[in-house]
C-alpha atoms as a PDB file:
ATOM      1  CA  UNK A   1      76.985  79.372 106.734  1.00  0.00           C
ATOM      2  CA  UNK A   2      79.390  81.818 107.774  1.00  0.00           C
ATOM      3  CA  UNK A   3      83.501  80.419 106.817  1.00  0.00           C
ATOM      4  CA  UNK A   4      85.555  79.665 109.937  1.00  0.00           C
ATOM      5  CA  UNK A   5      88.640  81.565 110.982  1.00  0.00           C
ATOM      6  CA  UNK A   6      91.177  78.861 109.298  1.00  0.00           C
ATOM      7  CA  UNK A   7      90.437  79.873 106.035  1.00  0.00           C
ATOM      8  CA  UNK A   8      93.279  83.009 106.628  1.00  0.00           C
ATOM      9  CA  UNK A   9      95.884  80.296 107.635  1.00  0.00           C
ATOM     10  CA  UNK A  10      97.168  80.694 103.789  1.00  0.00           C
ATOM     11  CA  UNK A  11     100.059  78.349 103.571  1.00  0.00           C
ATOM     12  CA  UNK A  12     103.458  80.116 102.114  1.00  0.00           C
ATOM     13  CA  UNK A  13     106.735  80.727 103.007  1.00  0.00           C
ATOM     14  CA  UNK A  14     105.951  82.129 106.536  1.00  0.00           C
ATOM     15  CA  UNK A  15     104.498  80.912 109.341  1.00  0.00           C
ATOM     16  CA  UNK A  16     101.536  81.447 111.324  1.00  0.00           C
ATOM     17  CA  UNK A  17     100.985  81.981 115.101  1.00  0.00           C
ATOM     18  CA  UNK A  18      98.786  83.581 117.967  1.00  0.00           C
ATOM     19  CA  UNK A  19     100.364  86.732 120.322  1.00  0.00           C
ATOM     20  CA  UNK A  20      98.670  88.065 123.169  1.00  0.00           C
ATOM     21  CA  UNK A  21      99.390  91.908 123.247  1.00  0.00           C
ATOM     22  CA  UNK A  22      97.066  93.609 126.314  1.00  0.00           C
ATOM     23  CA  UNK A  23      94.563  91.328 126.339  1.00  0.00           C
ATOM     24  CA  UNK A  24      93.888  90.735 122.937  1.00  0.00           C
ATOM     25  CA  UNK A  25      95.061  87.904 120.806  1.00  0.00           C
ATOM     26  CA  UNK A  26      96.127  88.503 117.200  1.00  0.00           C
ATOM     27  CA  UNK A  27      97.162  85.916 114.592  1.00  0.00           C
ATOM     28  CA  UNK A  28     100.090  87.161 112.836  1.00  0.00           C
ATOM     29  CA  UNK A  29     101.995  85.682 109.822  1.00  0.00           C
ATOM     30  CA  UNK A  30     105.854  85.897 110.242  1.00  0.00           C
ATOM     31  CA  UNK A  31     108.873  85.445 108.130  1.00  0.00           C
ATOM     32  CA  UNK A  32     112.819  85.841 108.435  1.00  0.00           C
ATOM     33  CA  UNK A  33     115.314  87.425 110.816  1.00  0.00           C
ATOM     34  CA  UNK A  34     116.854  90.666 111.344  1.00  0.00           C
ATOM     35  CA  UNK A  35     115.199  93.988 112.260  1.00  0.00           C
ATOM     36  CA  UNK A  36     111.448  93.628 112.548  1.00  0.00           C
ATOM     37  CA  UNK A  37     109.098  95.306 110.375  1.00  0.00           C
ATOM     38  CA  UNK A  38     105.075  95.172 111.696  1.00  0.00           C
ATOM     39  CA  UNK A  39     102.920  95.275 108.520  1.00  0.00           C
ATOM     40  CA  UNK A  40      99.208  96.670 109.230  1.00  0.00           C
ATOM     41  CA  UNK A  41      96.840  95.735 106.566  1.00  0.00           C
ATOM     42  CA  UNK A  42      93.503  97.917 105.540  1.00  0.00           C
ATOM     43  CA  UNK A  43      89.870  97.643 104.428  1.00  0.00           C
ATOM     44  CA  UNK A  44      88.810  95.553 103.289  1.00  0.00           C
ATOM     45  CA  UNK A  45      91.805  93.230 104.157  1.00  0.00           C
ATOM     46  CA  UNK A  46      93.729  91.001 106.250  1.00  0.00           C
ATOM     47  CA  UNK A  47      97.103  89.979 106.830  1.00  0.00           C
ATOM     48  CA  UNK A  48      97.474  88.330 103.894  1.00  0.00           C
ATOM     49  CA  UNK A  49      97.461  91.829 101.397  1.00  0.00           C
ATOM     50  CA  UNK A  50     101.943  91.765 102.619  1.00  0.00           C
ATOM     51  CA  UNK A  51     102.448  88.715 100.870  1.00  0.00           C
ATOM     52  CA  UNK A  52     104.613  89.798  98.546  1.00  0.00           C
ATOM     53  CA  UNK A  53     106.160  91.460 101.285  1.00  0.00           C
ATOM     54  CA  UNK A  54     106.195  88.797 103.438  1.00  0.00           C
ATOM     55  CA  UNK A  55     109.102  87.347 100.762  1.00  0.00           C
ATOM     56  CA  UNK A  56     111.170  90.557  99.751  1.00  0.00           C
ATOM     57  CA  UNK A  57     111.800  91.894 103.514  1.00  0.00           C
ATOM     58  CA  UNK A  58     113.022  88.577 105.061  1.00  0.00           C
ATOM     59  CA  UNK A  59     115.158  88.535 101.153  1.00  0.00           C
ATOM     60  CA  UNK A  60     116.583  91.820 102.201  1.00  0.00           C
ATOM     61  CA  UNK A  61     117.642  90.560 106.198  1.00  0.00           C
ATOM     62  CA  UNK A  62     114.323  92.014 107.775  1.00  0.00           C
ATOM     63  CA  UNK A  63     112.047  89.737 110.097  1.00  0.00           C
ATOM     64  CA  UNK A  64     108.317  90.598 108.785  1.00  0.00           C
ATOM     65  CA  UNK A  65     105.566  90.050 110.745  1.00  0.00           C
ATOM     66  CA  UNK A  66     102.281  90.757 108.969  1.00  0.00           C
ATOM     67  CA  UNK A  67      99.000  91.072 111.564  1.00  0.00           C
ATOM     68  CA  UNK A  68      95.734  90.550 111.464  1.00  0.00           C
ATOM     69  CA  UNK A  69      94.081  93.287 113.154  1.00  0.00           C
ATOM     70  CA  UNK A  70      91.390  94.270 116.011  1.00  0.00           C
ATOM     71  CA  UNK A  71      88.450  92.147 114.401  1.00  0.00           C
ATOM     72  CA  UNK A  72      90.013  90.999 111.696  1.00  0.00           C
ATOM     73  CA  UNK A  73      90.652  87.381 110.325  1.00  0.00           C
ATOM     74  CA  UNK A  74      91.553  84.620 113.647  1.00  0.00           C
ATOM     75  CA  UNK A  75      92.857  87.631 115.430  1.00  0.00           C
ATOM     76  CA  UNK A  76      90.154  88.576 118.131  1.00  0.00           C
ATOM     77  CA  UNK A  77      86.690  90.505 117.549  1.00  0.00           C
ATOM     78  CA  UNK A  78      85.783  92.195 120.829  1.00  0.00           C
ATOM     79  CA  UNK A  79      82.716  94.110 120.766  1.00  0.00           C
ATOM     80  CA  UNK A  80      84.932  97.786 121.777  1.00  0.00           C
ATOM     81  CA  UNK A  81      88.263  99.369 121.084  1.00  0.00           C
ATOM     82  CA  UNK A  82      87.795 100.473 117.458  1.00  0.00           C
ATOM     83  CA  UNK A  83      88.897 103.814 117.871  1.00  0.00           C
ATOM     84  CA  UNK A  84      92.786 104.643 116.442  1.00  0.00           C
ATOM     85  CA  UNK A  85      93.683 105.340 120.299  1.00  0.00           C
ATOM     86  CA  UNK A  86      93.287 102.124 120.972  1.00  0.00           C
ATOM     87  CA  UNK A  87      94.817 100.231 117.982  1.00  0.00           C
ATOM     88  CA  UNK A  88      97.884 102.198 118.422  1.00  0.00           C
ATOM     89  CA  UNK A  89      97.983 100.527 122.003  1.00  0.00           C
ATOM     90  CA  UNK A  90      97.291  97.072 120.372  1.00  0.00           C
ATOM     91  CA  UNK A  91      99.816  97.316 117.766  1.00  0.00           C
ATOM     92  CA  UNK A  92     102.555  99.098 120.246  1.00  0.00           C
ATOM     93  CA  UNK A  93     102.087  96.315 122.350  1.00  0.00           C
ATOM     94  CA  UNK A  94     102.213  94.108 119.663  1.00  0.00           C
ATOM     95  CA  UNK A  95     105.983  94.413 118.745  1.00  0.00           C
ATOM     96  CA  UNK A  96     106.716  93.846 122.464  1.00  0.00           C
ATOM     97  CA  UNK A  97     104.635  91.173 122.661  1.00  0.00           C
ATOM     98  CA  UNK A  98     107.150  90.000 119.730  1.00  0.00           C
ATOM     99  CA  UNK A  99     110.258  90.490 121.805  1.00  0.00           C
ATOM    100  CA  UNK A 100     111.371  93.844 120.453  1.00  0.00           C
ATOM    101  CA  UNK A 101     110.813  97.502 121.850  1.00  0.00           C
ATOM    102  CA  UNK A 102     110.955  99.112 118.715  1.00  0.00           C
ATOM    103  CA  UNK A 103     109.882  98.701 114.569  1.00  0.00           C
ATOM    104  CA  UNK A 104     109.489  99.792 111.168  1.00  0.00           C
ATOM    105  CA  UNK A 105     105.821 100.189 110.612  1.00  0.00           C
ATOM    106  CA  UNK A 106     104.301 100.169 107.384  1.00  0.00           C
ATOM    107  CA  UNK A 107     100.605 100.695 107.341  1.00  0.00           C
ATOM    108  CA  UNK A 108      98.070 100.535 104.533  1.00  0.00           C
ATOM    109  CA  UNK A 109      94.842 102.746 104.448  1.00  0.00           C
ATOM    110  CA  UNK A 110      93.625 101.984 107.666  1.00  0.00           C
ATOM    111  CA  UNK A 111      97.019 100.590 108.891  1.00  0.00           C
ATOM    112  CA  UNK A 112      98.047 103.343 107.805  1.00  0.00           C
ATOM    113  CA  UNK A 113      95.725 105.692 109.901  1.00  0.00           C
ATOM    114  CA  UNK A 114      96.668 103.533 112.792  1.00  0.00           C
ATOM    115  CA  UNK A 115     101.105 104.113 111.930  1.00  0.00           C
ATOM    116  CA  UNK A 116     100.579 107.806 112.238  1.00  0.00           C
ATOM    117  CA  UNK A 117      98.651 107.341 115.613  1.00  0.00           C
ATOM    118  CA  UNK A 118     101.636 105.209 116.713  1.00  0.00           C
ATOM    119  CA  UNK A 119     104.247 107.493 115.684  1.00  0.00           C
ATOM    120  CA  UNK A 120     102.683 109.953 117.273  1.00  0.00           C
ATOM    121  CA  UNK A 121     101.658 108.721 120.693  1.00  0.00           C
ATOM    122  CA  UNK A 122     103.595 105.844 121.027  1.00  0.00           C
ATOM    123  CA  UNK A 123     107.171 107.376 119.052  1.00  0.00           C
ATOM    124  CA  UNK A 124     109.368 105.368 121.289  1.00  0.00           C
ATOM    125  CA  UNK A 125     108.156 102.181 119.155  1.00  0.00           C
ATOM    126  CA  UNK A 126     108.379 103.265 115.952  1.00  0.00           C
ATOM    127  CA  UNK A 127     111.612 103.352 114.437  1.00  0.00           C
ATOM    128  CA  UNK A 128     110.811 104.658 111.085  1.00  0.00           C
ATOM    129  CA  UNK A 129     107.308 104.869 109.523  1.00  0.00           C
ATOM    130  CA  UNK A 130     105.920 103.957 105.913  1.00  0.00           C
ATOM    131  CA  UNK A 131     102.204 105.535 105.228  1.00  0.00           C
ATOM    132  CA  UNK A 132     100.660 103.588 102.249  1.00  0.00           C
ATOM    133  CA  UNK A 133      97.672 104.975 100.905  1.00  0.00           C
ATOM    134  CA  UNK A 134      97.317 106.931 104.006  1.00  0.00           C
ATOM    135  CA  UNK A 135      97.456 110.646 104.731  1.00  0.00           C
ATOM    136  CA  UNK A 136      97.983 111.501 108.333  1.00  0.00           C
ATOM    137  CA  UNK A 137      94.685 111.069 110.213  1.00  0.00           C
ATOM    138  CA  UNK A 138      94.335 115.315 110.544  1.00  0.00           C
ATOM    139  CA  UNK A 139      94.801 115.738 107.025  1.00  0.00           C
ATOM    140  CA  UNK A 140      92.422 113.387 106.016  1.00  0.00           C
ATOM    141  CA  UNK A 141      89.800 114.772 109.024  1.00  0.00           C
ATOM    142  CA  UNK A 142      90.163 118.080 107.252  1.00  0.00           C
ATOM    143  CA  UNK A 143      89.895 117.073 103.764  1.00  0.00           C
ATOM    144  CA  UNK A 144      86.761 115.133 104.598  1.00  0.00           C
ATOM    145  CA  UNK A 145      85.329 118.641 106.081  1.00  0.00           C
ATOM    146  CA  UNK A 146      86.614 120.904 102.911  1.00  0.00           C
ATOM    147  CA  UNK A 147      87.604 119.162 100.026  1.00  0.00           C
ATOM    148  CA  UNK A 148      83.868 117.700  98.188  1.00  0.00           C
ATOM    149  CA  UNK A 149      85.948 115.649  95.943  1.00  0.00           C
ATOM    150  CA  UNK A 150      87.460 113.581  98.853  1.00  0.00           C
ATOM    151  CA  UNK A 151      84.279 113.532 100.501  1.00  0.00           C
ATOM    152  CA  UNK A 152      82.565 112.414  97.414  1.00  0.00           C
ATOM    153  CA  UNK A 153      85.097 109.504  96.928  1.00  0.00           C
ATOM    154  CA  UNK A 154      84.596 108.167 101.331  1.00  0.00           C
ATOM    155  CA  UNK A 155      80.887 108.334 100.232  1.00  0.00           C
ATOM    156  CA  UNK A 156      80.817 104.619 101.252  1.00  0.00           C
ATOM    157  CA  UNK A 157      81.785 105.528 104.505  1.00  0.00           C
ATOM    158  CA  UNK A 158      79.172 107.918 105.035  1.00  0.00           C
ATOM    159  CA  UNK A 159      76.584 104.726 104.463  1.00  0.00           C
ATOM    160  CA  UNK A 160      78.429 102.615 106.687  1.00  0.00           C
ATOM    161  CA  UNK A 161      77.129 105.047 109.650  1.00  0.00           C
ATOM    162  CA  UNK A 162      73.618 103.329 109.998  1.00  0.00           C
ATOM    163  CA  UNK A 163      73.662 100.159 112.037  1.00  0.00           C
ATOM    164  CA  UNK A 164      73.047  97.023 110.495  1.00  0.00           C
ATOM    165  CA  UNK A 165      72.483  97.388 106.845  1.00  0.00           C
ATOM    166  CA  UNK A 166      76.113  97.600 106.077  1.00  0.00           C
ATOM    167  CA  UNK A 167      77.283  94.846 107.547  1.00  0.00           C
ATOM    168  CA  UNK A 168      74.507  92.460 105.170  1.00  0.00           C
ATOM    169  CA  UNK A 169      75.775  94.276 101.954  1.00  0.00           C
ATOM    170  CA  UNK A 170      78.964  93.402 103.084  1.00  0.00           C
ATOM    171  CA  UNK A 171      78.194  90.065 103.160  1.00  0.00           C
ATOM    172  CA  UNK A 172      75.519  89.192 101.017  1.00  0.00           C
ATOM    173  CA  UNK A 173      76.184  87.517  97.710  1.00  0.00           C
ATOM    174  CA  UNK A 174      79.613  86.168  98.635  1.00  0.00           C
ATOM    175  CA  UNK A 175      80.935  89.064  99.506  1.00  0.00           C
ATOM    176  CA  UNK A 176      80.212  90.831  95.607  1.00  0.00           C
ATOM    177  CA  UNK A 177      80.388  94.691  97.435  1.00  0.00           C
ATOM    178  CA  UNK A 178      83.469  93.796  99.186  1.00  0.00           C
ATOM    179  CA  UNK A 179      85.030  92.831  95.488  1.00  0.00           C
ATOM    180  CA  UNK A 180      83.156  95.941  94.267  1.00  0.00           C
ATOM    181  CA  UNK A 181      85.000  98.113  96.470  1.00  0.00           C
ATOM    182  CA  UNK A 182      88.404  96.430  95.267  1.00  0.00           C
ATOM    183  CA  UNK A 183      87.703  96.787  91.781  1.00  0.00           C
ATOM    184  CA  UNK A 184      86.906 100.668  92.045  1.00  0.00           C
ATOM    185  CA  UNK A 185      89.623 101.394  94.125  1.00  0.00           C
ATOM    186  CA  UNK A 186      93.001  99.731  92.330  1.00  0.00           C
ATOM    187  CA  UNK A 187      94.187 100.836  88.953  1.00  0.00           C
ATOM    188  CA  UNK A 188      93.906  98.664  85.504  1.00  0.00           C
ATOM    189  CA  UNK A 189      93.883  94.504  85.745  1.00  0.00           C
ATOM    190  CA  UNK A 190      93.802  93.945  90.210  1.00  0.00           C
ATOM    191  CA  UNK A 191      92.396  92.318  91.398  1.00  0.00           C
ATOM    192  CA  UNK A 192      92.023  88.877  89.377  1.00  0.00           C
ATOM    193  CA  UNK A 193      89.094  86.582  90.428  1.00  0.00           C
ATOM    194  CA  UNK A 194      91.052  84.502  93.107  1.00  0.00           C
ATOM    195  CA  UNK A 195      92.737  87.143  94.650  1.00  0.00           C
ATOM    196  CA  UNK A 196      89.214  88.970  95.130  1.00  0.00           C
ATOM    197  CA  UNK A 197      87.199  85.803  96.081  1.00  0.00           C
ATOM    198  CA  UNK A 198      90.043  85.202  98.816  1.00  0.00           C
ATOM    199  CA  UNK A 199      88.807  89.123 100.477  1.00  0.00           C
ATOM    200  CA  UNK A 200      85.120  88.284 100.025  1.00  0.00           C
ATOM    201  CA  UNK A 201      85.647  85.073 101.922  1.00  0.00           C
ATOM    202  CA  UNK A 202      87.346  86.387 104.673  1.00  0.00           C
ATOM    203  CA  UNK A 203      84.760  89.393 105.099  1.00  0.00           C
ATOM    204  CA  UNK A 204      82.051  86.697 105.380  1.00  0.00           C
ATOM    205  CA  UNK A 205      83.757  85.391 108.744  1.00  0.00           C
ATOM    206  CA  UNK A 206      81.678  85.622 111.671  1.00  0.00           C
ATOM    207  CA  UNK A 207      82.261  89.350 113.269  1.00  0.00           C
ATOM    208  CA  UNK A 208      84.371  90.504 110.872  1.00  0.00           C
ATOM    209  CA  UNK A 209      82.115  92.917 108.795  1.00  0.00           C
ATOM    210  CA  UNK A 210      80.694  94.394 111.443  1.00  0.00           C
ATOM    211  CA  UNK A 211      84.110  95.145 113.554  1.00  0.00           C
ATOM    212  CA  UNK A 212      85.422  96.553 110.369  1.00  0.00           C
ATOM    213  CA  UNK A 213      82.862  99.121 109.861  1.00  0.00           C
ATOM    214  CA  UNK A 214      83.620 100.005 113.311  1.00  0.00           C
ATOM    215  CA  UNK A 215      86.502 101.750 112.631  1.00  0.00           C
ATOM    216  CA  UNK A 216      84.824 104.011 109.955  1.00  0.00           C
ATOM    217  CA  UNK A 217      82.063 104.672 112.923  1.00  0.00           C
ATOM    218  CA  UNK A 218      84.124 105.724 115.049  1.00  0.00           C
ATOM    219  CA  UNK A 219      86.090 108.402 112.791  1.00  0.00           C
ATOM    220  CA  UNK A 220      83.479 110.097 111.336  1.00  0.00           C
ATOM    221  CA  UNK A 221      81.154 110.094 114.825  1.00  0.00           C
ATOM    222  CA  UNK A 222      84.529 111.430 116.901  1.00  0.00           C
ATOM    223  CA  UNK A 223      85.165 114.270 115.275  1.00  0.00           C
ATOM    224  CA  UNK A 224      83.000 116.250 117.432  1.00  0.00           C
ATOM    225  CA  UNK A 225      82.827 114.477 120.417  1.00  0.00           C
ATOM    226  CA  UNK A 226      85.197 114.890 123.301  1.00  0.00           C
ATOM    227  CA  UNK A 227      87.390 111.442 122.333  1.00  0.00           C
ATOM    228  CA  UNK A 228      88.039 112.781 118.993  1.00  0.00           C
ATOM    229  CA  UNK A 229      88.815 116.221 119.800  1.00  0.00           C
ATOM    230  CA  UNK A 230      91.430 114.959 122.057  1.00  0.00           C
ATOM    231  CA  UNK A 231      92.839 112.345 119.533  1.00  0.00           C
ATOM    232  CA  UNK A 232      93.141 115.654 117.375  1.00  0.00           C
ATOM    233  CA  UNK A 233      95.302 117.439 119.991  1.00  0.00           C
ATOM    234  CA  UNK A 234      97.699 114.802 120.419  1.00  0.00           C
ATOM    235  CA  UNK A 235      97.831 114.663 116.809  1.00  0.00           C
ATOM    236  CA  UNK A 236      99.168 117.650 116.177  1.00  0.00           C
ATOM    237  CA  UNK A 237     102.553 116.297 118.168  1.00  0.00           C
ATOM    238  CA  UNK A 238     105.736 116.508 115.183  1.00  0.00           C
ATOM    239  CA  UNK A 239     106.188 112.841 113.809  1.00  0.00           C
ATOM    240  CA  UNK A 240     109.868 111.704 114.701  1.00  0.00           C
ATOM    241  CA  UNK A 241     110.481 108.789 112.831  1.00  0.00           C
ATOM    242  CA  UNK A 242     111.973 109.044 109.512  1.00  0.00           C
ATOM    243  CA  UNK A 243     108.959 108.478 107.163  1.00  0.00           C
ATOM    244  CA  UNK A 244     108.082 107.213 103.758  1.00  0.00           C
ATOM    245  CA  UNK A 245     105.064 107.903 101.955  1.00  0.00           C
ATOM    246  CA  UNK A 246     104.073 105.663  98.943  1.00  0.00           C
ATOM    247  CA  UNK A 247     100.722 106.731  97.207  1.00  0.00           C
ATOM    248  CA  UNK A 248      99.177 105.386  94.111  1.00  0.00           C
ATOM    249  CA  UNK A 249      98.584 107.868  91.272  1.00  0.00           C
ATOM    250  CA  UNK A 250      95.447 106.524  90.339  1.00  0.00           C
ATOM    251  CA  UNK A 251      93.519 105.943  93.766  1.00  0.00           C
ATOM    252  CA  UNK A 252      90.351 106.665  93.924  1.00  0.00           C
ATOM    253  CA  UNK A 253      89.588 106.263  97.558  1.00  0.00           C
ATOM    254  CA  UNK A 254      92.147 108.420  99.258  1.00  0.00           C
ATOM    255  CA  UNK A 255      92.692 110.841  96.843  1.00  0.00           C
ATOM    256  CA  UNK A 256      96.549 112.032  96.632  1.00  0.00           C
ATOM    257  CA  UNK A 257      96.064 115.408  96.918  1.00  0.00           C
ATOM    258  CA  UNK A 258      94.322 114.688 100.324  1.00  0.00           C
ATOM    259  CA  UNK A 259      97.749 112.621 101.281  1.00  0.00           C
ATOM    260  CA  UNK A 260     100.311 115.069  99.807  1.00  0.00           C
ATOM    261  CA  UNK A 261     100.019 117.420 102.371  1.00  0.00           C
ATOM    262  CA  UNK A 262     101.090 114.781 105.208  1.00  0.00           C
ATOM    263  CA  UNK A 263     104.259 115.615 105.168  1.00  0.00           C
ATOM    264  CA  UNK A 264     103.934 119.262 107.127  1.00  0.00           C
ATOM    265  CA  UNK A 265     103.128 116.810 110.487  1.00  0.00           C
ATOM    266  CA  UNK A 266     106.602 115.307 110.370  1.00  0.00           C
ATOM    267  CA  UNK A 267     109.771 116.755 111.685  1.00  0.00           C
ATOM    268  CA  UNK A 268     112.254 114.060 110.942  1.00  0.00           C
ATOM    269  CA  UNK A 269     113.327 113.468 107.358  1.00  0.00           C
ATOM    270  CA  UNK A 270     110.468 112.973 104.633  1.00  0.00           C
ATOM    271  CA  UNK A 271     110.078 111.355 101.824  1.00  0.00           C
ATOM    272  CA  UNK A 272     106.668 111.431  99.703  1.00  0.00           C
ATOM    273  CA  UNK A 273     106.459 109.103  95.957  1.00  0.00           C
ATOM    274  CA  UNK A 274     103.832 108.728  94.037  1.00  0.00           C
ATOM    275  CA  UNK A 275     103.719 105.508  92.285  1.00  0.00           C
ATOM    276  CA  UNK A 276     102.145 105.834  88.630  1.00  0.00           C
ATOM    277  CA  UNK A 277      99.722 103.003  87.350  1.00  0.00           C
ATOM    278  CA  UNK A 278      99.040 102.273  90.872  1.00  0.00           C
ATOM    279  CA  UNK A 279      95.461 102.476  92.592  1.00  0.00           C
ATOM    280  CA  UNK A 280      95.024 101.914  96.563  1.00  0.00           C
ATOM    281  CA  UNK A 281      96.889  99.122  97.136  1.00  0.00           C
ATOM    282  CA  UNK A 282     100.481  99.795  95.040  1.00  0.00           C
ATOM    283  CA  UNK A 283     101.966  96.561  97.219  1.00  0.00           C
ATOM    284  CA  UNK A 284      99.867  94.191  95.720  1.00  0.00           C
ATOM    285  CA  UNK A 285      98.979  96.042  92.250  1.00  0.00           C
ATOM    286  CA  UNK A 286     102.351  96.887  91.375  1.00  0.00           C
ATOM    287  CA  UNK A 287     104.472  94.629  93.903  1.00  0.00           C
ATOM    288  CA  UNK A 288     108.122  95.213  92.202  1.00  0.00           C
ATOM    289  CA  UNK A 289     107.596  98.634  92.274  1.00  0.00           C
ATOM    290  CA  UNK A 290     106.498  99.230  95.572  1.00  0.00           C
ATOM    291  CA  UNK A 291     109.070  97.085  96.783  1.00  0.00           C
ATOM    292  CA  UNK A 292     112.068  99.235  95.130  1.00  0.00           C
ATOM    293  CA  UNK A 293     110.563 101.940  97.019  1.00  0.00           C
ATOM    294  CA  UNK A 294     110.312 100.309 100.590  1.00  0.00           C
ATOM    295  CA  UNK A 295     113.794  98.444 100.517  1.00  0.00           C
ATOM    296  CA  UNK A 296     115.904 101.677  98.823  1.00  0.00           C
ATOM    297  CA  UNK A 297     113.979 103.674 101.580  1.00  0.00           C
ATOM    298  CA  UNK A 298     115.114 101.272 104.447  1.00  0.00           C
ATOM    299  CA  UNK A 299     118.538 100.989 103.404  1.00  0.00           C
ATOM    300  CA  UNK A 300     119.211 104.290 103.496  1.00  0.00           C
ATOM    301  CA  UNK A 301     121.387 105.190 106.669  1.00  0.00           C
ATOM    302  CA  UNK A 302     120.015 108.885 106.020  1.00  0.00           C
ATOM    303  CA  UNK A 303     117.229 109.285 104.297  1.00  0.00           C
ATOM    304  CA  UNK A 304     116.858 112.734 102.298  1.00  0.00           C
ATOM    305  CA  UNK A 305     114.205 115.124 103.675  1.00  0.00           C
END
């Protein structure tokens, strides 16, 4: 029996609630007051990965508002719209939806895919822009077409292409590939054994495999077709928002040689770190760290290029 959407209600110091943003209803965790910062979780995720977060920013005088995605957790699973196009229009009208016409978005893996799509189509709404374990979307299009090693390490995504199968592995066995997949991405001693049975759960919700894989379905079958070579022209617009890109040294599912070279896509000041002993997910593997990084960043009235 499949668990029911409730189980993501994690109690903490934040609180939960629904918002309607162009038709679609996400469930969003929120916390403090002051200048809002969306947080945009990855695979294979939900909300909850910016709980750490979800203490330090509202600490520092930011409102943080972390979101379950398109498909995701108790936010909605339509059966279309998984394309980055799309989830930049979800999460722009998102932080209207929340009152404000503009944010700090900080987006991990495919969060992160989806904050470069915002800052580039939607720039008005993003204020300044934090890429976590994300290279902008063209860098990692070409690296996937003529770098083997990156290619070799999104093998996984190459098998979630077939229709299907990959949504039983995902969910067989209590979730074990879904902890698999955790375990070979982070660096040394993440995740521990509640903090990976609380993913596998939440991948075993009704919908939520298959929506997920949607998103890899739709980047790899794109890149050819006339959607995707139109996402890649409006790509190629100069990123305006100040940006911060935070990259685990050890990750070995976006490889940081296929991030580093993000940074040629942004006009406005720059700033790439690489955080050693991290894997993919730096804010929850090395929380303290990460969070020197993203607070030092946001306080600075001028970040260096």
């Amino acid at each position: 029996m499949s668990p029911d959407e409730s189980l993501v209600g994690v109690e903490g110091p934040w609180r939960h609630r629904s918002v309607h943003a162009g038709g679609t209803r996400f469930h969003v965790a929120e916390a403090g007051e002051g200048p809002l910062v969306l947080l945009l979780h990855g695979f294979p995720q939900f909300w909850w990965t910016w709980r750490h977060q979800l203490e330090s920013l509202p600490a520092a005088g930011y409102r943080a508002v972390a979101v379950d995605l398109r498909g995701y957790g108790a936010s909605d699973k339509p059966p279309r719209g998984y394309d980055l196009p799309t989830l930049a229009g979800d999460a722009a009208g998102l932080i209207r939806a929340l009152g404000e016409t503009c944010a700090v978005v900080v987006g991990h893996d495919w969060g992160g895919l989806l904050a470069w799509t915002m800052a580039a189509r939607h720039p008005k709404v993003v204020r300044r822009l934090i890429a976590v374990s994300a290279p902008h979307p063209l860098r990692l299009r070409s690296a996937l077409f003529g770098d083997t090693r990156q290619l070799r390490a999104w093998r996984f995504a190459l098998g979630f292409q077939v229709p299907v199968l990959p949504e039983r592995r995902l969910t067989r066995r209590d979730g074990a590939l879904v902890g698999k997949l955790l375990d070979r991405w982070s660096g040394p001693s993440w995740p521990d054994e509640s903090v990976s049975r609380r993913y596998r759960e939440m991948f075993r919700i009704s919908g939520v495999a298959h929506c997920s894989l949607e998103y890899h379905r739709w980047f790899f079958r794109s890149q050819f077709r006339p959607d995707g070579l139109r996402f890649a022209r409006r790509m190629r617009a100069e990123i305006e928002a100040p940006t911060l890109q935070l990259h685990g040294a050890l990750d070995r599912c976006v490889l940081p040689r296929t991030a580093q070279g993000s940074g040629r896509y942004v006009a406005a000041p720059y700033r790439w770190r690489l955080l050693e002993g991290s894997g993919h997910f730096p804010h929850e593997e090395r929380p303290e760290q990460f969070d020197a990084e993203l607070l030092g960043w946001l306080a600075d009235p001028e970040p260096e290029r």
